[in-house]
C-alpha atoms as a PDB file:
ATOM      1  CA  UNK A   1     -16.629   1.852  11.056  1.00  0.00           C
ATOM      2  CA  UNK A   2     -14.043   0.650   9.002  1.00  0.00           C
ATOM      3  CA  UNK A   3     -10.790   3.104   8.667  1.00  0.00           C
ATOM      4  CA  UNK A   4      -7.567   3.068   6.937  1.00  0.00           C
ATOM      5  CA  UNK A   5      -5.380   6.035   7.059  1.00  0.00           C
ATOM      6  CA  UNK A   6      -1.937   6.635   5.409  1.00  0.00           C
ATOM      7  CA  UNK A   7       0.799   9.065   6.230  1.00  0.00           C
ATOM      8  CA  UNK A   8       4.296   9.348   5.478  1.00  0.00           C
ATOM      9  CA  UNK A   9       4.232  10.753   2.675  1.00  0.00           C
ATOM     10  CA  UNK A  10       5.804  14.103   1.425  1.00  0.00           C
ATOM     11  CA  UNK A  11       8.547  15.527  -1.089  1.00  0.00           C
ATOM     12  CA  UNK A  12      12.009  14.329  -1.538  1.00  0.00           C
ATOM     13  CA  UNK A  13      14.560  14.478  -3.970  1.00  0.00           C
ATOM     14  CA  UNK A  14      15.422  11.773  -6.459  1.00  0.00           C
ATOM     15  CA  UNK A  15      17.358   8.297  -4.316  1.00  0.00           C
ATOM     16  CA  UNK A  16      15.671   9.536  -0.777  1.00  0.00           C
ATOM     17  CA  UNK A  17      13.745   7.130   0.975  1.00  0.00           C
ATOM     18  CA  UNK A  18      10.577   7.184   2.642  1.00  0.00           C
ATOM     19  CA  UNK A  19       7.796   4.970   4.420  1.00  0.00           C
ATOM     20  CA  UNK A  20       4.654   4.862   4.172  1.00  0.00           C
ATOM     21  CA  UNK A  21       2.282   3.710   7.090  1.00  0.00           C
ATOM     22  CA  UNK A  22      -1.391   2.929   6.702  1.00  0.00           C
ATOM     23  CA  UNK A  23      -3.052   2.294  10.370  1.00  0.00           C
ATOM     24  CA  UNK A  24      -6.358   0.630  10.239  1.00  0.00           C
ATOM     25  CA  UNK A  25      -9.079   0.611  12.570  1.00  0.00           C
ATOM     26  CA  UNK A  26     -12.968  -0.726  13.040  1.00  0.00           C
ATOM     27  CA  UNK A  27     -11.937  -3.867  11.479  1.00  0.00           C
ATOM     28  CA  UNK A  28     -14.630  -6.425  12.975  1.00  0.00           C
ATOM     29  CA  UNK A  29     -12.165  -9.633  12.346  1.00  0.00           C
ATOM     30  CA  UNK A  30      -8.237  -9.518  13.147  1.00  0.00           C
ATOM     31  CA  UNK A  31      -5.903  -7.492  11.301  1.00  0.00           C
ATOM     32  CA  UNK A  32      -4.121 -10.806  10.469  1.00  0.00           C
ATOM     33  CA  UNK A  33      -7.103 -12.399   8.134  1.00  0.00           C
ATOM     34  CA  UNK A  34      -7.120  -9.417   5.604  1.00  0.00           C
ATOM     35  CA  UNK A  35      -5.032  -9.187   2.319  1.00  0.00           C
ATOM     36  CA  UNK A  36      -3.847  -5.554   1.939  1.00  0.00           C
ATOM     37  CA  UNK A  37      -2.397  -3.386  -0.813  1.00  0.00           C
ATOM     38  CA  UNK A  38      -0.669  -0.437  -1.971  1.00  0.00           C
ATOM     39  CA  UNK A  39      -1.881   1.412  -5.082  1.00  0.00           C
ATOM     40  CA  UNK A  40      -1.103   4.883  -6.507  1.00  0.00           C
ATOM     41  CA  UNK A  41      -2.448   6.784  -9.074  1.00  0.00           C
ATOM     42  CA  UNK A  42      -0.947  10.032 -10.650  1.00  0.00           C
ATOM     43  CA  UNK A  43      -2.467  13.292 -12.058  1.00  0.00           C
ATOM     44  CA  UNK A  44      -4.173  11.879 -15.288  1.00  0.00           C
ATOM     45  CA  UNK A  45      -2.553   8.260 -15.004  1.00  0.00           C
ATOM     46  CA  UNK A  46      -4.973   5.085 -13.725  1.00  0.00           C
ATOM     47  CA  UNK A  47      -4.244   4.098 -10.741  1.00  0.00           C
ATOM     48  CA  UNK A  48      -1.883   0.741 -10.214  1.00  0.00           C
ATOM     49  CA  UNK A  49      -0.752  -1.353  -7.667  1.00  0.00           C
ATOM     50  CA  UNK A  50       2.464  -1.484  -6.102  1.00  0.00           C
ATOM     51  CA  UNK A  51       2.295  -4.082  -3.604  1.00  0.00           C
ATOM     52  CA  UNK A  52       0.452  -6.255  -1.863  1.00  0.00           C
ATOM     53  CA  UNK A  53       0.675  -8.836   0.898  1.00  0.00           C
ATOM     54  CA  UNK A  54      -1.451 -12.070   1.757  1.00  0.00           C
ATOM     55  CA  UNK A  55      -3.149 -14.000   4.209  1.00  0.00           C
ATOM     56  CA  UNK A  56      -0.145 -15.886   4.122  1.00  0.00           C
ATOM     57  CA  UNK A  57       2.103 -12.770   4.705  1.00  0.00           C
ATOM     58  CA  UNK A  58       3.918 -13.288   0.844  1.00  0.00           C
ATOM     59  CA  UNK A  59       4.544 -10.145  -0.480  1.00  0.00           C
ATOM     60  CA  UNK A  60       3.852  -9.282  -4.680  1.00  0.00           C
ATOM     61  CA  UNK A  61       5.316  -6.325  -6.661  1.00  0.00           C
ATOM     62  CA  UNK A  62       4.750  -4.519  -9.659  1.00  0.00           C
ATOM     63  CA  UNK A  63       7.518  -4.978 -12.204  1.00  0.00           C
ATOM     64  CA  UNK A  64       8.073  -1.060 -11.660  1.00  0.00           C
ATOM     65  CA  UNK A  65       8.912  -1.090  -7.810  1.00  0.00           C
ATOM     66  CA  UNK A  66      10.160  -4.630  -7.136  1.00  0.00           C
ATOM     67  CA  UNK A  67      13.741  -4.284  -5.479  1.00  0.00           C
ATOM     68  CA  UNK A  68      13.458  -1.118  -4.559  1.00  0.00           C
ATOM     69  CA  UNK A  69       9.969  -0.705  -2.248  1.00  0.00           C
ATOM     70  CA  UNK A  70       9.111  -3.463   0.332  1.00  0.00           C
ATOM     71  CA  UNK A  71       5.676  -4.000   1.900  1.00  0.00           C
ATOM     72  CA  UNK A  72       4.870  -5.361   5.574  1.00  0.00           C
ATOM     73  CA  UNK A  73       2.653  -5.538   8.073  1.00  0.00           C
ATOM     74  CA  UNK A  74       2.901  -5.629  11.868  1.00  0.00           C
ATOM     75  CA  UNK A  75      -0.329  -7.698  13.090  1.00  0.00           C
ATOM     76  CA  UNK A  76      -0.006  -6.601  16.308  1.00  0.00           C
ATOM     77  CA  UNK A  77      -0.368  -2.859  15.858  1.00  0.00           C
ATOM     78  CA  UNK A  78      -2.576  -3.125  12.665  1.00  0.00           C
ATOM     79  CA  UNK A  79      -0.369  -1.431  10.678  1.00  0.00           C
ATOM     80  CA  UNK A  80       0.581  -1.633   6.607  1.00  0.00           C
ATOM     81  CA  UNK A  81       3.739  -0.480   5.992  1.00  0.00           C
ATOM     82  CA  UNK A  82       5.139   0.513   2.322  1.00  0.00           C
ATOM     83  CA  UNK A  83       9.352   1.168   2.509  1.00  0.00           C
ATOM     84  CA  UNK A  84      10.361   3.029  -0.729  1.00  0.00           C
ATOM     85  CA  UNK A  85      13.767   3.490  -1.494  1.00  0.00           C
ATOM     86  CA  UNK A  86      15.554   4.556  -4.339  1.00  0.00           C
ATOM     87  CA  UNK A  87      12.614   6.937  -5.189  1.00  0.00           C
ATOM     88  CA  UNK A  88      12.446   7.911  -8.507  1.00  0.00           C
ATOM     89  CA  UNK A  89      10.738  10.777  -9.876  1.00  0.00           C
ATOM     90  CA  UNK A  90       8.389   8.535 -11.947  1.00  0.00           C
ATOM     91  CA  UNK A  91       7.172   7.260  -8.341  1.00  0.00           C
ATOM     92  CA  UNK A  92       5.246  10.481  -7.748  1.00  0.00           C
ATOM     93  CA  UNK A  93       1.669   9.924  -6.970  1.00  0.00           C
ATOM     94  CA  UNK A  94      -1.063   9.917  -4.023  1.00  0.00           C
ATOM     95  CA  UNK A  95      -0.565   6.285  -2.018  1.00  0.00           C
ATOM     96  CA  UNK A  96      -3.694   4.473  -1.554  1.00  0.00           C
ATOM     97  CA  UNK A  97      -3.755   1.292   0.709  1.00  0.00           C
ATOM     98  CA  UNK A  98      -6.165  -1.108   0.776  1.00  0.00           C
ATOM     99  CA  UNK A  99      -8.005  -3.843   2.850  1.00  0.00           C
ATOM    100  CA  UNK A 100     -10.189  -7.409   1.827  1.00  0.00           C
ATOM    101  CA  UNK A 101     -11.064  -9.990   3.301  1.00  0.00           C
ATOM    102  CA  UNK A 102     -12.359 -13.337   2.076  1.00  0.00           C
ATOM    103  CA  UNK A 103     -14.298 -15.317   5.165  1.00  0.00           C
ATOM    104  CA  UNK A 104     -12.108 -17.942   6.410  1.00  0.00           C
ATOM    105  CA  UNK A 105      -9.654 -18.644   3.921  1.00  0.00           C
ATOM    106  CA  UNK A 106      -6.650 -17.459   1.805  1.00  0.00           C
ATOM    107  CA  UNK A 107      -6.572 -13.500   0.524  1.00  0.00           C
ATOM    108  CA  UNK A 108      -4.533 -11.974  -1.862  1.00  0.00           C
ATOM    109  CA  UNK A 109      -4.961  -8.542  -3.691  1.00  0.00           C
ATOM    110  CA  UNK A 110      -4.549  -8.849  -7.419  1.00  0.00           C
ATOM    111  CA  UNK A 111      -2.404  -5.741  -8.438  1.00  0.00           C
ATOM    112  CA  UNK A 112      -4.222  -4.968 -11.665  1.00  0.00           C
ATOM    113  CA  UNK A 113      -7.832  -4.504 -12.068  1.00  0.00           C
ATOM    114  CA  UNK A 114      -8.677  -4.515  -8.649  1.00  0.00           C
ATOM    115  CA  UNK A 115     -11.312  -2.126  -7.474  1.00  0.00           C
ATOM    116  CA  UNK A 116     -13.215  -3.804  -4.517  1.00  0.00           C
ATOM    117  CA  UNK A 117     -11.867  -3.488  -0.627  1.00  0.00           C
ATOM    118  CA  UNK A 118     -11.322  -1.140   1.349  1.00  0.00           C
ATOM    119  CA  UNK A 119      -9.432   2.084   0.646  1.00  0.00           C
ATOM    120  CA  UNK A 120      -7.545   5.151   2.624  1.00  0.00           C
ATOM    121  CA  UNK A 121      -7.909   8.804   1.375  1.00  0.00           C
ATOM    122  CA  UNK A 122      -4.540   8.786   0.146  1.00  0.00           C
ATOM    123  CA  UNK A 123      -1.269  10.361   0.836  1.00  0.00           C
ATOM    124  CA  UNK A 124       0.907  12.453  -1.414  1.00  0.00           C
ATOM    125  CA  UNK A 125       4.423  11.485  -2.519  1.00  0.00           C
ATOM    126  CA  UNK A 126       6.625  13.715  -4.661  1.00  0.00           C
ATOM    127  CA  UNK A 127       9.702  12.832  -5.960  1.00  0.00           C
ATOM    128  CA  UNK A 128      11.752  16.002  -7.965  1.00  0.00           C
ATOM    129  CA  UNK A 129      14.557  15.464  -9.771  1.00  0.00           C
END
């Protein structure tokens, strides 16, 4: 059974810094052939993405984040990891990541209008000013 679970998450004041982790397990192909994402979505707001990393390991950011978060992934403990930095309080939302796959070839996680994969329950990031 497929799992992805975040963590890291919490509330911190306006400039802190956190990361975000998002462990998967119950993948049936290696960690390395899936495209994965970071989306978040706050009270009454659509959710968006924030990041994303391909096959390829090439990293994509929304206009909102870029310079300030970085995404990664560490193929050898199947691991997604989000660093945030210079959090603002606009950045306050539940973190979603996210997992595809396309068989054999090239993946990369579109950061708007994306709703396939799959996703993590969420975890909760609250910036105050």
């Amino acid at each position: 059974q497929v799992q992805l679970m975040e963590s890291g998450g919490g509330p911190v004041q306006a400039g802190a810094s956190l990361r975000l982790s998002c462990t998967v397990s119950g993948f049936p192909y290696k960690f390395d052939t899936y495209c994965m994402g970071w989306f978040r979505q706050a009270p009454g707001k659509e959710r968006e993405g924030v990041a994303s990393i391909d096959t390829d390991g090439s990293p994509g950011y929304a206009d909102s984040v870029r310079g300030r978060f970085t995404v990664s992934k560490d193929n050898a403990k199947n691991i997604l990891y989000l660093q945030m930095n210079n959090l603002k309080p606009e950045d306050t939302a539940t973190y979603y990541c996210v997992a595809d796959r396309v068989n054999g070839g090239y993946c990369d996680i579109p950061l708007m209008g994306y709703k396939s994969g799959d996703w993590g329950q969420g975890t909760q990031v609250t910036v105050s000013s």
